[in-house]
C-alpha atoms as a PDB file:
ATOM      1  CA  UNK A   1     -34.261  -7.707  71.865  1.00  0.00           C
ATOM      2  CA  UNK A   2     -35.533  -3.832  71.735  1.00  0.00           C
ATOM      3  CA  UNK A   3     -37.212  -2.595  75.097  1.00  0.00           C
ATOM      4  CA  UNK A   4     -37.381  -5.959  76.332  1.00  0.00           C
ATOM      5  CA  UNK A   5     -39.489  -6.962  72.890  1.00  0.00           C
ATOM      6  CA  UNK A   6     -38.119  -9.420  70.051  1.00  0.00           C
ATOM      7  CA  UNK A   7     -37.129  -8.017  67.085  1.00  0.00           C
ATOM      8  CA  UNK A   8     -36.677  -9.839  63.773  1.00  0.00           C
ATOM      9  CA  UNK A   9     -33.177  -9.828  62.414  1.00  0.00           C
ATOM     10  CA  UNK A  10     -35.256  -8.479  59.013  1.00  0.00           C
ATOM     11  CA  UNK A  11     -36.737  -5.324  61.049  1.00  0.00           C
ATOM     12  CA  UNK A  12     -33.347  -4.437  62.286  1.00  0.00           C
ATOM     13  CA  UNK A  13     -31.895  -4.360  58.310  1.00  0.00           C
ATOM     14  CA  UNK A  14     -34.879  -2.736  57.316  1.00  0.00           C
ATOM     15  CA  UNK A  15     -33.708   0.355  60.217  1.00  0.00           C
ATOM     16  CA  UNK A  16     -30.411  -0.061  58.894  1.00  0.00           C
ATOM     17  CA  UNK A  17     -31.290   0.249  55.532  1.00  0.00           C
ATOM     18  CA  UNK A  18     -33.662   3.455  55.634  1.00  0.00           C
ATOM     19  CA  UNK A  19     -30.672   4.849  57.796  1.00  0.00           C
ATOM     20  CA  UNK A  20     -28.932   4.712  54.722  1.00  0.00           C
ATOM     21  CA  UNK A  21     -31.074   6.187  52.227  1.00  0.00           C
ATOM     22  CA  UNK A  22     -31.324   9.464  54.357  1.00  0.00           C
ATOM     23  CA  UNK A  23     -27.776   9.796  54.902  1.00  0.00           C
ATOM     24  CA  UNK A  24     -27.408   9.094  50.776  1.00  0.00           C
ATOM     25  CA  UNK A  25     -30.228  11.510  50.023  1.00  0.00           C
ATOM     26  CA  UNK A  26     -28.142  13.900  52.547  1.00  0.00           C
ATOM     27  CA  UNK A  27     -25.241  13.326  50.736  1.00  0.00           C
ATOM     28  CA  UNK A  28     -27.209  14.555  47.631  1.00  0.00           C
ATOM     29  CA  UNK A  29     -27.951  17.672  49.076  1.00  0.00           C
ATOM     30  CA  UNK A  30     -24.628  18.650  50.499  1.00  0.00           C
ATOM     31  CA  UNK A  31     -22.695  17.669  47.039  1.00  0.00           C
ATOM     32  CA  UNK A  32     -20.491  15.226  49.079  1.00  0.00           C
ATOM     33  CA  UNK A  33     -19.487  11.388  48.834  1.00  0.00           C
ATOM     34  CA  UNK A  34     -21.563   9.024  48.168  1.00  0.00           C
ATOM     35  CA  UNK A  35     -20.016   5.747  48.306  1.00  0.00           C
ATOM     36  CA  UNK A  36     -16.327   7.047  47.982  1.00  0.00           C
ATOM     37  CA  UNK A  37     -17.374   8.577  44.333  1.00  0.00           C
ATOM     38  CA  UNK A  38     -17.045  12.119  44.015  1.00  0.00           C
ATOM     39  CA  UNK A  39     -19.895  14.152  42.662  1.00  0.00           C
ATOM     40  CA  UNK A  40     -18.554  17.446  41.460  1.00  0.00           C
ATOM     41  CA  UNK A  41     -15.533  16.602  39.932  1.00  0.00           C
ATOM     42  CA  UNK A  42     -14.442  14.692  36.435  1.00  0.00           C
ATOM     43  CA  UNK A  43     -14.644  11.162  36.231  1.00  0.00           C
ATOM     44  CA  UNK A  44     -11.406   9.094  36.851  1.00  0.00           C
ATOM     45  CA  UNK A  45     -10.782   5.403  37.371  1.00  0.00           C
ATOM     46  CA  UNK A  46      -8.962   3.957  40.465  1.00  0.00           C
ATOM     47  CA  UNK A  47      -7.311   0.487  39.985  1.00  0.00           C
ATOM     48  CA  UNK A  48      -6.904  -1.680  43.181  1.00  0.00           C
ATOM     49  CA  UNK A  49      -5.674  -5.612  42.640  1.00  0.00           C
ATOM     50  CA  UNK A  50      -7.454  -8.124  45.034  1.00  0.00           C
ATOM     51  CA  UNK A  51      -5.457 -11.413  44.766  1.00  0.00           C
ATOM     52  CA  UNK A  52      -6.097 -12.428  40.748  1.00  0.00           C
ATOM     53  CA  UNK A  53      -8.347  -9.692  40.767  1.00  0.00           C
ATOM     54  CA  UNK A  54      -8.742  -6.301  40.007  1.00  0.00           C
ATOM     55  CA  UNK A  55     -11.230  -3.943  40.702  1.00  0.00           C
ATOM     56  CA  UNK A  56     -11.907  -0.604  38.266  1.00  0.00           C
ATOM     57  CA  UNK A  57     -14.015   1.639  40.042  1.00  0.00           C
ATOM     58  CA  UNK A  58     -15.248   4.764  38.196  1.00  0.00           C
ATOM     59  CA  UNK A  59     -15.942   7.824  39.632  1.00  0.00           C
ATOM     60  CA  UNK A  60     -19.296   9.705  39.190  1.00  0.00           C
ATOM     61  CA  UNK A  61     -22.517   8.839  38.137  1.00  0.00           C
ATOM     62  CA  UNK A  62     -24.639   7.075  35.780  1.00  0.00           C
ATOM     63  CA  UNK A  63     -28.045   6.379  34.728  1.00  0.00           C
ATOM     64  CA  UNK A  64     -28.137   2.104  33.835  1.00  0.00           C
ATOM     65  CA  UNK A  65     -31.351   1.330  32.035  1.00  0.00           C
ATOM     66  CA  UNK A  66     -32.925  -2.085  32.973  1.00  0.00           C
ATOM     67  CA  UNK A  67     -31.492  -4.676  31.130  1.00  0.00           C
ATOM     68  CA  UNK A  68     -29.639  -2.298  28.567  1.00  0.00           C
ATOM     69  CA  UNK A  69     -26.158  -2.900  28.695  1.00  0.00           C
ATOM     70  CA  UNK A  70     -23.763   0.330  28.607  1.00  0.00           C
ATOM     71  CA  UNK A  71     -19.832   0.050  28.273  1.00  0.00           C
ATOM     72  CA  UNK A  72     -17.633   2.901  30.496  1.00  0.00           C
ATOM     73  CA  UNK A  73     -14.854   4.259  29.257  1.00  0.00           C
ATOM     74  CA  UNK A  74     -12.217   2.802  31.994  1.00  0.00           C
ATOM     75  CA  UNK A  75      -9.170   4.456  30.169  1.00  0.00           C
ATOM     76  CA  UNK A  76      -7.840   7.336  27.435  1.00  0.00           C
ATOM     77  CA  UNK A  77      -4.330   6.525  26.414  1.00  0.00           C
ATOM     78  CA  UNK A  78      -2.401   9.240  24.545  1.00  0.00           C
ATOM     79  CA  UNK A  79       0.324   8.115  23.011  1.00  0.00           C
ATOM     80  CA  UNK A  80       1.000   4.813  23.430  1.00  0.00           C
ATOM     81  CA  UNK A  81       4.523   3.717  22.310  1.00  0.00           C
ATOM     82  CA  UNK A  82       4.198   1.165  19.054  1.00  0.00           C
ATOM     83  CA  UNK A  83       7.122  -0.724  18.481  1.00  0.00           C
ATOM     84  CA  UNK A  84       6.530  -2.026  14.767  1.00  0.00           C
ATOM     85  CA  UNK A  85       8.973  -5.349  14.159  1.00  0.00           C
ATOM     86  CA  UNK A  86       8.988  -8.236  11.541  1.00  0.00           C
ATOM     87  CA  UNK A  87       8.737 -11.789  12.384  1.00  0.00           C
ATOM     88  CA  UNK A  88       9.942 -15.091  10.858  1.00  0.00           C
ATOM     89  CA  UNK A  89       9.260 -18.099  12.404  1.00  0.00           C
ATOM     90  CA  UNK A  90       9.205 -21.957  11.045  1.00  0.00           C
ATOM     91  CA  UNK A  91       5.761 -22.243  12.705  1.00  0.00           C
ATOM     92  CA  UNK A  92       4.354 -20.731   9.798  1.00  0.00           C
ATOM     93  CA  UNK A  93       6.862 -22.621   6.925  1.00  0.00           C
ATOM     94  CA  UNK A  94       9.538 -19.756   7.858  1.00  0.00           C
ATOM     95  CA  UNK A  95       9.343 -18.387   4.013  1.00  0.00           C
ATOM     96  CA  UNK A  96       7.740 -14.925   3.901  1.00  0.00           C
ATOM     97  CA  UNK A  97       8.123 -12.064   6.883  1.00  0.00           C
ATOM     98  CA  UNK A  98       5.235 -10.989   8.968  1.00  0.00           C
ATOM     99  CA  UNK A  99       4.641  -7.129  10.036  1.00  0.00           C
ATOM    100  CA  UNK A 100       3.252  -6.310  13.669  1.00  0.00           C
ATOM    101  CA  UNK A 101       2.783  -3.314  15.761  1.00  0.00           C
ATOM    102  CA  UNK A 102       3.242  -4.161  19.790  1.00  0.00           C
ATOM    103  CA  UNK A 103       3.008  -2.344  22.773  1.00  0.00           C
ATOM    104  CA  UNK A 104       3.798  -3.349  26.531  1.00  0.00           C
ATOM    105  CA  UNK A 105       1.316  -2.855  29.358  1.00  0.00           C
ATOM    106  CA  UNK A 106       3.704  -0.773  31.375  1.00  0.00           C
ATOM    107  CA  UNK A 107       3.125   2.718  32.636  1.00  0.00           C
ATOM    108  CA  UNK A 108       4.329   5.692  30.442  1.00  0.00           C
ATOM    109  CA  UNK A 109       7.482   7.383  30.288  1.00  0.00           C
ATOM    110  CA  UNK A 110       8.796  10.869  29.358  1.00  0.00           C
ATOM    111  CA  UNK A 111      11.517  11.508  26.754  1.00  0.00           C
ATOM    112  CA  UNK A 112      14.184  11.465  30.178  1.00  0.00           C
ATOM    113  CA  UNK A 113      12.887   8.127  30.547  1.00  0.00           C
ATOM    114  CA  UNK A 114      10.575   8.703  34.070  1.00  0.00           C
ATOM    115  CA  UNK A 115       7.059   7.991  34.295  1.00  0.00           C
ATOM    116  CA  UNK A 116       4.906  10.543  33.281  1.00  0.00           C
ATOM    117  CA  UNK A 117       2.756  12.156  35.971  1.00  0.00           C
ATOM    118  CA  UNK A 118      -0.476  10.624  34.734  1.00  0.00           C
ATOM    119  CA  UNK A 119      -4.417   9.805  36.464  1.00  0.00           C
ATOM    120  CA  UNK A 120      -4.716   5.785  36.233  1.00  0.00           C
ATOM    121  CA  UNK A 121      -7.451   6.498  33.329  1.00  0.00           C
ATOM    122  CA  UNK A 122      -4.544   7.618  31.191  1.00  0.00           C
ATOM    123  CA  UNK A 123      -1.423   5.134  31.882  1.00  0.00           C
ATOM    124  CA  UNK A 124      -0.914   1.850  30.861  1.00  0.00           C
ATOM    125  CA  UNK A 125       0.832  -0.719  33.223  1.00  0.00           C
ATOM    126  CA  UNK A 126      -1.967   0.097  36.779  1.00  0.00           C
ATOM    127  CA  UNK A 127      -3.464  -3.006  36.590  1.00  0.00           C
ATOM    128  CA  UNK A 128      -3.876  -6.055  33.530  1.00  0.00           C
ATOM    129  CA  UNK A 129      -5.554  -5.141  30.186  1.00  0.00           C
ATOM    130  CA  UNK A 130      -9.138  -7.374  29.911  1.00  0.00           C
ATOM    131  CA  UNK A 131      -9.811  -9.501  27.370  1.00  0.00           C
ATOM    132  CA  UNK A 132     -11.354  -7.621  24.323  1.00  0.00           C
ATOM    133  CA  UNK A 133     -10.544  -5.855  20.531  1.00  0.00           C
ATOM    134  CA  UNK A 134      -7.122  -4.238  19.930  1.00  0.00           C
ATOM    135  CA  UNK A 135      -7.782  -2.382  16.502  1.00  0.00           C
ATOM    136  CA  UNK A 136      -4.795  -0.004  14.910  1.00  0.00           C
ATOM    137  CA  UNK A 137      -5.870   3.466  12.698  1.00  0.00           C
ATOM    138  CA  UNK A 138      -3.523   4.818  10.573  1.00  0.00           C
ATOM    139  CA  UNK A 139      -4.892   8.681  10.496  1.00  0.00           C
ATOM    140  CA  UNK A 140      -4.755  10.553   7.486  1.00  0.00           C
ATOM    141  CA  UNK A 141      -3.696  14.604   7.425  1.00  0.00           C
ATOM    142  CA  UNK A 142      -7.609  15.444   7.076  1.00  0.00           C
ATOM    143  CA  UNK A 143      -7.856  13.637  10.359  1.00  0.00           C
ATOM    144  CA  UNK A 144      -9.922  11.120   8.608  1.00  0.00           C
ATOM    145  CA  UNK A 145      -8.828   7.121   9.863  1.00  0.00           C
ATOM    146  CA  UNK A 146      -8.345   4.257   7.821  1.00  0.00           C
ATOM    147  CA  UNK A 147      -8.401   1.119   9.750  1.00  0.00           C
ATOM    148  CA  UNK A 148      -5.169  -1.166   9.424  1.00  0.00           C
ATOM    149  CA  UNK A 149      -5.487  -4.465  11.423  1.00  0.00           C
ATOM    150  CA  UNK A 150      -6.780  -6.171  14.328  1.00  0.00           C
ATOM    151  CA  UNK A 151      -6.505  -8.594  16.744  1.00  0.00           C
ATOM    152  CA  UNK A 152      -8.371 -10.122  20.317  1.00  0.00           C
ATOM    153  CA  UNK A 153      -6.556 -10.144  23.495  1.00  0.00           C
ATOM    154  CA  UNK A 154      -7.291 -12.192  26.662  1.00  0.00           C
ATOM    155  CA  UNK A 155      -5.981 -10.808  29.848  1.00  0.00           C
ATOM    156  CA  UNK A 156      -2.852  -9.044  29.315  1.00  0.00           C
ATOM    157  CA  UNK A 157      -0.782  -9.206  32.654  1.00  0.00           C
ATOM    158  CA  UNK A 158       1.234  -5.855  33.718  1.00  0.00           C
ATOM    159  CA  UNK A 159       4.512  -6.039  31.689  1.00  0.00           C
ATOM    160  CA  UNK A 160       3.261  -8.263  29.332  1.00  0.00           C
ATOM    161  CA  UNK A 161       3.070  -7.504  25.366  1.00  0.00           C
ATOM    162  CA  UNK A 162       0.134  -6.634  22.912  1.00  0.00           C
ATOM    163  CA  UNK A 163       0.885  -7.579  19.528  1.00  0.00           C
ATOM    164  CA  UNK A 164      -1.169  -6.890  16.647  1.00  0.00           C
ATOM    165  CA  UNK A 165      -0.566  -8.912  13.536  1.00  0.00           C
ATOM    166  CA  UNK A 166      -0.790  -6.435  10.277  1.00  0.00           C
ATOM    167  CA  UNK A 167      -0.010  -9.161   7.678  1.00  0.00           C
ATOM    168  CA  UNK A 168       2.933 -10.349   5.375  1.00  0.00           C
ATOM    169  CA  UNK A 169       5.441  -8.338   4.406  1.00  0.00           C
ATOM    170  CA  UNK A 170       7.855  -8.799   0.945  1.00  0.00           C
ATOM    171  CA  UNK A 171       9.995  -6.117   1.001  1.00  0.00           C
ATOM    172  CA  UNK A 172      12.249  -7.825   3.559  1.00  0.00           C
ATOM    173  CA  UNK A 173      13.171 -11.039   1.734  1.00  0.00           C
ATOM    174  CA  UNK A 174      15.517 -14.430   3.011  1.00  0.00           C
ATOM    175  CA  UNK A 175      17.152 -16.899   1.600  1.00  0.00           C
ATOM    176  CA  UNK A 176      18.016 -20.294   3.538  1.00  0.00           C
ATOM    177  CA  UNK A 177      20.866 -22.413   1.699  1.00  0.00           C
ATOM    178  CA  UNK A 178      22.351 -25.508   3.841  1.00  0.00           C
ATOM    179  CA  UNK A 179      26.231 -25.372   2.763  1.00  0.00           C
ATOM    180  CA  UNK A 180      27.171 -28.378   4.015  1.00  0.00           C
ATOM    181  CA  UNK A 181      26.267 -31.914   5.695  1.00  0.00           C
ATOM    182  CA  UNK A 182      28.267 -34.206   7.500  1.00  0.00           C
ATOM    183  CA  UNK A 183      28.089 -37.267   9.652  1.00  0.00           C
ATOM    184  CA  UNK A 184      30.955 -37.974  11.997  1.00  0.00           C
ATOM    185  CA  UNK A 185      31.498 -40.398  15.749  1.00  0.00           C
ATOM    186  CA  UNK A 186      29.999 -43.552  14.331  1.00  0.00           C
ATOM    187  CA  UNK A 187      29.721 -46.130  16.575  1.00  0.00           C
ATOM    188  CA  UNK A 188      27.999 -49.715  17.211  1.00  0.00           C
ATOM    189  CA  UNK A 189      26.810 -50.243  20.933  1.00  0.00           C
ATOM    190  CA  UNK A 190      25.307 -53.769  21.881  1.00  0.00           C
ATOM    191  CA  UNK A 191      22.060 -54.560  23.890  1.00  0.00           C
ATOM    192  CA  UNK A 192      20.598 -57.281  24.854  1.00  0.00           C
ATOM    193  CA  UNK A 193      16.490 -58.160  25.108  1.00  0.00           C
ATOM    194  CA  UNK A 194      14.947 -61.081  27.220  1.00  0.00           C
ATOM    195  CA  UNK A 195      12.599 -62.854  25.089  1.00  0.00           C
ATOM    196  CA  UNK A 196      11.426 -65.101  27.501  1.00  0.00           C
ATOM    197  CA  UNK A 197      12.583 -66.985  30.822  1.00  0.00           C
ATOM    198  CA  UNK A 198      15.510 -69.011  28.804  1.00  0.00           C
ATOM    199  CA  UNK A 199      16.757 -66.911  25.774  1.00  0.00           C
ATOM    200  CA  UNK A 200      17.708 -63.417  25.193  1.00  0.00           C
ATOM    201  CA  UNK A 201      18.683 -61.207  21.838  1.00  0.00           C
ATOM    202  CA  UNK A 202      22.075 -59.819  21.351  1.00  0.00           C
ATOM    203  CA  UNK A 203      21.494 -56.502  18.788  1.00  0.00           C
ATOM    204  CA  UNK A 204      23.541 -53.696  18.057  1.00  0.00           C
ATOM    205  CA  UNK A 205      22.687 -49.743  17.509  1.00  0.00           C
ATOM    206  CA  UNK A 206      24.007 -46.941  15.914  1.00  0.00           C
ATOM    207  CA  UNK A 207      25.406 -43.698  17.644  1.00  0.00           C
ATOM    208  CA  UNK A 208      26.289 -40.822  15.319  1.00  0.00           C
ATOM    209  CA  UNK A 209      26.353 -36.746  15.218  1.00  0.00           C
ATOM    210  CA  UNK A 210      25.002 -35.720  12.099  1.00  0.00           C
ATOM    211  CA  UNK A 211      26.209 -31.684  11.285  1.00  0.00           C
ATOM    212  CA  UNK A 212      24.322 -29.085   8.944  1.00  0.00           C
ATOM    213  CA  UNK A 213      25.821 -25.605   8.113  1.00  0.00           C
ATOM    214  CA  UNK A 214      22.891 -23.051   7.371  1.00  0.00           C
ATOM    215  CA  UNK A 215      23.210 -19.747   5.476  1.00  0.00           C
ATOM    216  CA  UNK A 216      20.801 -17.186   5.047  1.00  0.00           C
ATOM    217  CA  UNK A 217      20.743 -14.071   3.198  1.00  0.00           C
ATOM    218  CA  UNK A 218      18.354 -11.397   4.448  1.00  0.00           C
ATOM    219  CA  UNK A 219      17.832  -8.226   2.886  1.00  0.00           C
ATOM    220  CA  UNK A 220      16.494  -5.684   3.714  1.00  0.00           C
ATOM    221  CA  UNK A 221      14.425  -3.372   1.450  1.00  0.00           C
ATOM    222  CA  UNK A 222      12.638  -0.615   3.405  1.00  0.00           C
ATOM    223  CA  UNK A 223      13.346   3.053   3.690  1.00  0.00           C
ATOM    224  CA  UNK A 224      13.874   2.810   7.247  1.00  0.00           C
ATOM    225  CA  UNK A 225      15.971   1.083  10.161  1.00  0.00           C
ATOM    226  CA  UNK A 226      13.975  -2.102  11.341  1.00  0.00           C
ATOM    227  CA  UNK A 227      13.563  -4.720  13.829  1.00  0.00           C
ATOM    228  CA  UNK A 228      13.218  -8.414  12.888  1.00  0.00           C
ATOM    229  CA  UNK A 229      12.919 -11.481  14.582  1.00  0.00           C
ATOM    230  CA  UNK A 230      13.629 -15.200  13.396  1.00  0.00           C
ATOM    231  CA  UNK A 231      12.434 -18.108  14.986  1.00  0.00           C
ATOM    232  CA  UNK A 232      13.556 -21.373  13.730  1.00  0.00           C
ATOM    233  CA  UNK A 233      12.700 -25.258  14.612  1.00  0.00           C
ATOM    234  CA  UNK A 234      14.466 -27.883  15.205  1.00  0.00           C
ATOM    235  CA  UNK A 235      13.946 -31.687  15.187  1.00  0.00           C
ATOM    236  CA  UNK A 236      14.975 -32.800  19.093  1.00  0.00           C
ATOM    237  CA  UNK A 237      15.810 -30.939  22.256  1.00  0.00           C
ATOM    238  CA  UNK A 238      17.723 -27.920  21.927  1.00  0.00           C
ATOM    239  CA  UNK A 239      21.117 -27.090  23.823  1.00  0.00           C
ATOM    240  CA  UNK A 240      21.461 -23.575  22.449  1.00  0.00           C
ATOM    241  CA  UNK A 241      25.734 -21.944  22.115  1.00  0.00           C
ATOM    242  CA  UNK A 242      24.549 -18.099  22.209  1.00  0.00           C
ATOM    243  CA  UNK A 243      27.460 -16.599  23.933  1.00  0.00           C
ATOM    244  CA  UNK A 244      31.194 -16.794  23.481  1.00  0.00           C
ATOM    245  CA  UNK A 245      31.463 -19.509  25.770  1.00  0.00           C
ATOM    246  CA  UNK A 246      29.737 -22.369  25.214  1.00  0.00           C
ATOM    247  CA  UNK A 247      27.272 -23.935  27.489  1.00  0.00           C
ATOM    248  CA  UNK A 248      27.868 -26.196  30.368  1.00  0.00           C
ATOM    249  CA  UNK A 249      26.001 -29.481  28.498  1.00  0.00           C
ATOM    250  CA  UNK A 250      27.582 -28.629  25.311  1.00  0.00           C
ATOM    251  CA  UNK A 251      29.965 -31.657  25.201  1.00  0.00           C
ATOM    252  CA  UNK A 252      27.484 -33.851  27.083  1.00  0.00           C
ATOM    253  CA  UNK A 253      26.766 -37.374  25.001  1.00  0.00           C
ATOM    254  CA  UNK A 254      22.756 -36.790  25.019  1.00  0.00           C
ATOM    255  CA  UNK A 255      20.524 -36.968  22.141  1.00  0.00           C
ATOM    256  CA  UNK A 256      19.494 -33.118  21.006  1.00  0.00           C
ATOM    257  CA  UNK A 257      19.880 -30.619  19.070  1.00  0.00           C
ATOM    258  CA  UNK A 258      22.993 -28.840  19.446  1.00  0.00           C
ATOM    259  CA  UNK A 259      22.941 -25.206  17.911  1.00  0.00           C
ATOM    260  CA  UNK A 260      25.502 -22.950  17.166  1.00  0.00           C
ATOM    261  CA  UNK A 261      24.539 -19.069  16.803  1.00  0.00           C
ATOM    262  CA  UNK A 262      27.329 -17.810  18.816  1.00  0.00           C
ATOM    263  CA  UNK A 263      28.915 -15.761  15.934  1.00  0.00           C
ATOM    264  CA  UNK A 264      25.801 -14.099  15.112  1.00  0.00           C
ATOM    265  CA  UNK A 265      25.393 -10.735  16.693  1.00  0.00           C
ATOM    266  CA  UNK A 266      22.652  -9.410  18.684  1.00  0.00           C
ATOM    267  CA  UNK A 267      20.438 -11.246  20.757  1.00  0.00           C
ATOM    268  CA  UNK A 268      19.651 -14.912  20.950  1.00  0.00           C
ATOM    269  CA  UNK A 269      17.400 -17.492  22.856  1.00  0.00           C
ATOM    270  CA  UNK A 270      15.723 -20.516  23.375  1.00  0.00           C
ATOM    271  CA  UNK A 271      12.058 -20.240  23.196  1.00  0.00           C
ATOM    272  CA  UNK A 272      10.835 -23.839  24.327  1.00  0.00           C
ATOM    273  CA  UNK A 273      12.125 -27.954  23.639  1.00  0.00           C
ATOM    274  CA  UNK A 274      12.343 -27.395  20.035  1.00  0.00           C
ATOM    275  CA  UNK A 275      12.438 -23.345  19.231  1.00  0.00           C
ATOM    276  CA  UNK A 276      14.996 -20.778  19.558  1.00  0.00           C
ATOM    277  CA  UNK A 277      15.112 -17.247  18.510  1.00  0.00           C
ATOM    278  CA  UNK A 278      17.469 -14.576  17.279  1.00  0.00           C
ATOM    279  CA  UNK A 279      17.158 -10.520  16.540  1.00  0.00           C
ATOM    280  CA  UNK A 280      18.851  -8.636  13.715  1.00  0.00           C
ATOM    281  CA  UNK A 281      18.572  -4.648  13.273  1.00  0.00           C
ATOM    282  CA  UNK A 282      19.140  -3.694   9.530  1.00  0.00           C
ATOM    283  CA  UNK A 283      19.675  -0.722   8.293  1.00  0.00           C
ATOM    284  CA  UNK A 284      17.535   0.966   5.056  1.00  0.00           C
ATOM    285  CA  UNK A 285      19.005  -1.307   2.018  1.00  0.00           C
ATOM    286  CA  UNK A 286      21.101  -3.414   3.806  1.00  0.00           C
ATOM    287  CA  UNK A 287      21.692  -7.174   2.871  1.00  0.00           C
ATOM    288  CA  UNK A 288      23.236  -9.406   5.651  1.00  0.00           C
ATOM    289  CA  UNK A 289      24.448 -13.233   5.129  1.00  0.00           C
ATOM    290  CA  UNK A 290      24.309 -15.240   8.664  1.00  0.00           C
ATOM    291  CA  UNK A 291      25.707 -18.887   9.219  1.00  0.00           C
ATOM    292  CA  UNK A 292      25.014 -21.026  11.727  1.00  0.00           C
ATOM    293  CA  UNK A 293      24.903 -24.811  12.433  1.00  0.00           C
ATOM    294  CA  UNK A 294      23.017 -27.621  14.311  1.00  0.00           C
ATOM    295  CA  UNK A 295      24.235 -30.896  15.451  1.00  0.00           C
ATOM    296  CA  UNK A 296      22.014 -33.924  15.647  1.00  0.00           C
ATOM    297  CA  UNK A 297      23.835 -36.009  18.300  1.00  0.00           C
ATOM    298  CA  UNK A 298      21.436 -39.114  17.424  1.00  0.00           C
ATOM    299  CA  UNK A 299      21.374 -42.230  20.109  1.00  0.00           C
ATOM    300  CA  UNK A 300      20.220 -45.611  19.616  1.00  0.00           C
ATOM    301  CA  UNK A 301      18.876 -45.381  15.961  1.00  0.00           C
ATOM    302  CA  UNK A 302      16.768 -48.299  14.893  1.00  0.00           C
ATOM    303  CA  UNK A 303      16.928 -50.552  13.248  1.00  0.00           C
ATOM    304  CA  UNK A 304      18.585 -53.513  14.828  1.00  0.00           C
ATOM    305  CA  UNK A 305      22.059 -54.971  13.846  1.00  0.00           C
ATOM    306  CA  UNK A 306      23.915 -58.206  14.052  1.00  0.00           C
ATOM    307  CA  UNK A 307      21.107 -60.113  16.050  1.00  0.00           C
ATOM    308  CA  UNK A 308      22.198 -63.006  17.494  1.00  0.00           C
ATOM    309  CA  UNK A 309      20.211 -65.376  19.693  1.00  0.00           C
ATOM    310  CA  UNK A 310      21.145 -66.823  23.124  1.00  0.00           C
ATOM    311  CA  UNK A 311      20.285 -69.164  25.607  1.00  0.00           C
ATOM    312  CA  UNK A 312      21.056 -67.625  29.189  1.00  0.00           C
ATOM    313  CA  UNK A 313      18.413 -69.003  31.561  1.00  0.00           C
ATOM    314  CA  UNK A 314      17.353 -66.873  34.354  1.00  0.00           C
END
C-alpha cells in the first residue's frame, strides 16, 4: 500500500520503469554509462563464461531495424598462427596425403613466447569459438585474395583445434609393403556346451598369434620442412609399444592388437579401440623407410574341432 491506498503491483513497475527512462535519457545527456556500455569510446567486446555459457557483450551502440537481422563484428584477429600439416589416415583408404591449415583457440603469444597485451576483440583463446564458416585467403602482392578452402565449425572449446581441410596432396607420396607374415603359439583348448538336461558337447578351439611386419617408404617432395601425420587401423583392440619399454599388458594372453612402433622416432599414440597415430618431420627431399609390426593374439577361433558327444546328466 501507498498512503494507506492499494497499489497494483503493475503501477509500481510502471514508476519503476519511467524512473528508468529519465535516468537513461540523463545518461544521454551527460555522455556517461548506459547499461555498463561506454558511449564515447571505441567499441570492444568483453567475454564472461556463465556455466556452459558465454556471454559477448559489445560495447557501444547500434541502430537494429525491426525484423532485419545485422551480424557484429565480436572479434579482429591479426595474425593468427597457421600450422599447415599433412594427414594420412586408413579412414579414408590411407593411399594419398591430405593438406590442412589449423590453428588453436588459445590466446596469442609474442616471439619470447608471452601473451601479447591484447583487448579480448583481438585474442583468440577468451572464451569458445561459435559454430559458423572458417574460410582461408591466400593474398596476392596486389593485395587482391584468392580464396583457398573452407570448412564449418561447431563450438570450438578454449584450447581446442580448428582445422581446415585444403585437399589432397601428391607431392608427398607412401608406399606400404608387408615384409613378412607369420603364425606362431598354436594351441587346441577344449569346451564343453550343454545341449540339454542329459548331454553336453565336447569341442575344441584354436589359440594362435598371427605377426605382420609393415614397411613404408615416405618421401617427401616439397621445397620445405613439413609436418605429417599417419593414422593407421587395425582389426581388434589395440595395446600400443610406443616407448622403449614396453607396456604393462604387453605379455598379457588377451585377444588384440598388439603394435609395435617403438623404434620409430617422434611421437606416437593411440587414438581410440582400433586407431593409433604417429608424427614424422621430413626435411625438403627427404625419403624415409619405417617398419613396424602388429600382432593378432587371436582367442577362440571358430570353427569347432573334434566334437564329441556326451551323456552327463545334470
Amino acid at each position: 500500500e501507498v498512503g494507506n491506498k492499494p497499489t497494483s503491483g503493475l503501477a509500481v513497475k510502471g514508476q519503476a520503469l519511467r524512473d528508468y527512462a529519465q535516468k537513461y535519457e540523463q545518461s544521454i545527456m551527460d555522455g556517461g554509462l548506459i547499461g555498463g556500455l561506454v558511449l564515447d569510446q571505441r567499441k570492444d567486446v568483453k567475454k564472461e563464461g556463465l556455466s556452459e555459457y558465454f556471454l559477448f557483450t559489445i560495447e557501444g551502440r547500434e541502430d537494429v531495424q525491426h525484423e532485419e537481422p545485422k551480424r557484429l563484428v565480436s572479434m579482429k584477429i591479426a595474425d593468427a598462427p597457421l600450422e599447415c600439416i599433412y594427414k594420412l589416415t586408413d579412414r579414408d583408404g590411407g593411399q594419398q596425403f591430405t593438406k590442412f591449415y589449423r590453428f588453436k583457440n588459445l590466446k596469442l603469444l609474442d616471439e619470447q613466447g608471452d601473451e601479447k597485451d591484447l583487448t579480448d576483440m583481438e585474442n583468440l583463446g577468451v572464451s569458445p569459438l561459435p559454430d559458423g564458416m572458417v574460410r582461408l585467403y591466400s593474398e596476392y602482392a596486389s593485395k587482391d585474395l584468392a580464396y583457398v578452402s573452407g570448412t564449418s565449425t561447431k563450438y570450438v572449446p578454449i584450447g581446442d583445434r580448428v582445422e581446415v581441410n585444403v585437399g589432397a596432396d601428391s607431392d608427398i607420396t607412401i608406399v606400404r609393403r608387408l615384409k613378412d607374415q607369420k603364425i606362431t603359439n598354436v594351441a587346441a583348448r577344449q569346451y564343453k556346451r550343454r545341449i540339454d538336461d542329459e548331454f553336453v558337447v565336447y569341442y575344441d578351439l584354436l589359440d594362435y598369434d598371427e605377426t605382420f611386419q609393415y614397411e613404408e617408404e615416405i618421401v617427401s617432395g616439397k621445397p620445405v620442412d613439413v609436418k605429417v601425420e599417419f593414422e593407421r587401423r587395425f582389426d581388434a583392440n589395440v595395446v600400443l609399444w610406443s616407448e622403449d619399454a614396453p607396456p604393462a599388458d604387453w605379455n598379457s594372453d588377451e585377444p588384440g592388437a598388439y603394435v609395435d612402433l617403438h623404434d620409430i622416432t617422434g611421437r606416437k599414440e593411440r587414438v581410440d579401440q582400433n586407431h593409433v597415430k604417429y608424427f614424422l618431420d621430413f626435411k625438403p627431399g627427404e625419403k624415409r623407410f619405417v617398419t613396424y609390426s602388429v600382432t593378432y593374439k587371436r582367442r577362440k577361433v571358430e570353427p569347432e574341432l573334434n566334437q564329441e558327444q556326451k551323456r552327463e546328466p545334470l
